[in-house]
C-alpha atoms as a PDB file:
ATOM      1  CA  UNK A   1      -6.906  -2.132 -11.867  1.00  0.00           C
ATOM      2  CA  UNK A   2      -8.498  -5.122 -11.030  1.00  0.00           C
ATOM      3  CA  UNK A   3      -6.189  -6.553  -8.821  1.00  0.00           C
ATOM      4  CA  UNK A   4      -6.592  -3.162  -6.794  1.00  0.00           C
ATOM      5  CA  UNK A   5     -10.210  -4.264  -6.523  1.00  0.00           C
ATOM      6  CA  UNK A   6      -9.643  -7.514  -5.873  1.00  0.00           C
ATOM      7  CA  UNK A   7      -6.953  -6.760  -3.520  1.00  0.00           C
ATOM      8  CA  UNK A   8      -8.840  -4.363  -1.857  1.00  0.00           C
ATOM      9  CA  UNK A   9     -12.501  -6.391  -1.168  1.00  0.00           C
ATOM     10  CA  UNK A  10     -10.217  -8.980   0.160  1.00  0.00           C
ATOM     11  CA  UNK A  11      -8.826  -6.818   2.915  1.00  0.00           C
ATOM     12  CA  UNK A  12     -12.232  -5.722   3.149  1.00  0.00           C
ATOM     13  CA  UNK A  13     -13.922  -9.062   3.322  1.00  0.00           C
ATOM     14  CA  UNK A  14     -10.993 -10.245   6.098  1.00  0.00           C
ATOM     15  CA  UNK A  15     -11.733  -7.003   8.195  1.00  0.00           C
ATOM     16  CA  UNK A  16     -15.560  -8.142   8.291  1.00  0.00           C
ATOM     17  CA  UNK A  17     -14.918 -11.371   8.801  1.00  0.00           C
ATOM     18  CA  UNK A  18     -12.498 -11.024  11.974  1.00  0.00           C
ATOM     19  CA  UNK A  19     -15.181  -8.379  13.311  1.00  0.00           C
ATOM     20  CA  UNK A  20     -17.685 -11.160  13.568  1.00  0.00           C
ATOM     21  CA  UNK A  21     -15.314 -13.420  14.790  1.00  0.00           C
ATOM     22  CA  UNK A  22     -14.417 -11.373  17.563  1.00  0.00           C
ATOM     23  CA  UNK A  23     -11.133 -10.448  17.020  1.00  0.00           C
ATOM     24  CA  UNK A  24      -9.318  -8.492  19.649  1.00  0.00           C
ATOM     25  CA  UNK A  25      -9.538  -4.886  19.254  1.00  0.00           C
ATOM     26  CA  UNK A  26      -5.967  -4.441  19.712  1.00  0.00           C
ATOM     27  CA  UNK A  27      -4.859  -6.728  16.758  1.00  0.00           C
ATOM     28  CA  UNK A  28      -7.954  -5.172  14.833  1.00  0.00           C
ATOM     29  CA  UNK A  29      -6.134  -1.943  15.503  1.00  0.00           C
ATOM     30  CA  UNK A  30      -3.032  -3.093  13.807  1.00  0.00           C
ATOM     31  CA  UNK A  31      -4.672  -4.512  11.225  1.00  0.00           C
ATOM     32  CA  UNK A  32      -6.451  -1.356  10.439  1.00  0.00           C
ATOM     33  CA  UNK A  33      -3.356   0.840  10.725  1.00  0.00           C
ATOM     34  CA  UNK A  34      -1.636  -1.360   8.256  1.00  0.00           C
ATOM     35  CA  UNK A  35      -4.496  -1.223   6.091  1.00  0.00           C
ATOM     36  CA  UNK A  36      -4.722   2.215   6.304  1.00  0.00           C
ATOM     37  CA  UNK A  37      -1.380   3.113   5.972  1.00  0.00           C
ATOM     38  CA  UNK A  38      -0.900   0.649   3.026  1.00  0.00           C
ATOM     39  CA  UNK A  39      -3.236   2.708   1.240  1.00  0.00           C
ATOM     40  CA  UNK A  40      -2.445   6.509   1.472  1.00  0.00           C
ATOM     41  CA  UNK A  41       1.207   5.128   0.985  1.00  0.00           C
ATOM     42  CA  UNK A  42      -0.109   4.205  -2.925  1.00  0.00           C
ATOM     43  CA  UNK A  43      -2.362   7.078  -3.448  1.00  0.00           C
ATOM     44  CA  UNK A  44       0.905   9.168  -2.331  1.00  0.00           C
ATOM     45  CA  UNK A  45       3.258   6.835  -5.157  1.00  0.00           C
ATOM     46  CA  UNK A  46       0.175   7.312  -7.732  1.00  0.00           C
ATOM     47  CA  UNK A  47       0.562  10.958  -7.440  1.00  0.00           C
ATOM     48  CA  UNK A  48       4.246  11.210  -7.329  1.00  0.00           C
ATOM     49  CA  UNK A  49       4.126   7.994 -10.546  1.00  0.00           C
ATOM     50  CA  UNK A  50       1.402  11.141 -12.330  1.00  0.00           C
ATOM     51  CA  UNK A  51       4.143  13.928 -11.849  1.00  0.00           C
ATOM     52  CA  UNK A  52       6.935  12.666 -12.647  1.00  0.00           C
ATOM     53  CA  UNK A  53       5.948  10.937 -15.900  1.00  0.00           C
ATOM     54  CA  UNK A  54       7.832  13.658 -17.862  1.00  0.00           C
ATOM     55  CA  UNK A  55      10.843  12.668 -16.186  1.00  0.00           C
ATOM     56  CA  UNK A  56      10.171   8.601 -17.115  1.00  0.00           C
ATOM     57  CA  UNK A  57      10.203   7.807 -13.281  1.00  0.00           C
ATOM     58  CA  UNK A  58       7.716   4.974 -12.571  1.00  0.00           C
ATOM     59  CA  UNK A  59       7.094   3.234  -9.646  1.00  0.00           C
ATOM     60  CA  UNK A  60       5.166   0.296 -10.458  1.00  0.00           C
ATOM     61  CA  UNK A  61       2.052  -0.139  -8.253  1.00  0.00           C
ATOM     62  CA  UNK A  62       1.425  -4.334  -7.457  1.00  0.00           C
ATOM     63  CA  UNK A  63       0.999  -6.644  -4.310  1.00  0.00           C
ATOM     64  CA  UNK A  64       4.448  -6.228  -3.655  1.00  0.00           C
ATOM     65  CA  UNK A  65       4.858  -2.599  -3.265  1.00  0.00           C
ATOM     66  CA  UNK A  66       1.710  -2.300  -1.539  1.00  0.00           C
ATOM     67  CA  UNK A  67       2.693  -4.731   1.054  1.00  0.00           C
ATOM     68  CA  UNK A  68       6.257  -2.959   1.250  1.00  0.00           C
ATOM     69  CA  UNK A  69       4.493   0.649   1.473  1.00  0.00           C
ATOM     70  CA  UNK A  70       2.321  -0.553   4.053  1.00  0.00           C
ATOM     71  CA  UNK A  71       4.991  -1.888   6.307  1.00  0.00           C
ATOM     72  CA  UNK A  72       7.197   0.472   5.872  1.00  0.00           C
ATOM     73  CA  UNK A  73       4.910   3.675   5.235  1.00  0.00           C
ATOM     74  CA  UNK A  74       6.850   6.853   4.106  1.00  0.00           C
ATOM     75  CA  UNK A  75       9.935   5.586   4.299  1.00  0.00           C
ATOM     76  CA  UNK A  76       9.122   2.469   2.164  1.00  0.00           C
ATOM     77  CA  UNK A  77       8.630   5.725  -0.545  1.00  0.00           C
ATOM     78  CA  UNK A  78      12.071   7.146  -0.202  1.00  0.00           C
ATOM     79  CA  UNK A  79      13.209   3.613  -0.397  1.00  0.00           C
ATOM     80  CA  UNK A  80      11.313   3.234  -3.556  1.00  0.00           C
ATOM     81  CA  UNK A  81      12.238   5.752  -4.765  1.00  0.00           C
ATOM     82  CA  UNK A  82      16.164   5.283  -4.036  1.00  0.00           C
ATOM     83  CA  UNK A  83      16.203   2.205  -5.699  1.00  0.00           C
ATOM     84  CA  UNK A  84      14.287   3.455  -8.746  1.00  0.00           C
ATOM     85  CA  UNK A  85      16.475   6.244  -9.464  1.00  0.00           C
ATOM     86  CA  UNK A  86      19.981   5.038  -8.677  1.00  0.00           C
ATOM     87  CA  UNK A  87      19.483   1.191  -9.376  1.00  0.00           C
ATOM     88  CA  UNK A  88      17.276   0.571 -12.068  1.00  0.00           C
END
């Protein structure tokens, strides 16, 4: 939990910081949509971690996955969720 937080006033802190720098609005747009995407890709794995805990699937929720989920978005879940079902 408080590597979320940390995590997040980071992104939050570099998103600020590049706005007063003057960052190009197309790279802040990119930035953004990562961010963004990032984010409803591990309230979506939260959810799916919440209702499938009878079933003892887990995927776990760190940097890594949140960097993967944001690249990748909803496929980056099916992946996840591939490899946590048929690999580990």
């Amino acid at each position: 939990m408080v590597n979320s937080i940390i995590m997040i006033s980071v992104v939050l802190f570099v998103i600020l910081f590049l706005l007063l720098v003057g960052l190009p609005v197309k790279a802040l747009k990119l930035i953004s949509r990562y961010v963004l995407r990032g984010i409803v890709c591990v309230m979506i794995v939260f959810i799916l971690n919440y209702a499938l805990a009878s079933n003892n699937f887990h995927i776990p929720i760190n940097t890594v996955t949140c960097a993967f989920l944001s690249v990748l978005g909803v496929p980056g879940i099916v992946a996840l969720s591939v490899i946590g079902i048929y690999i580990v």
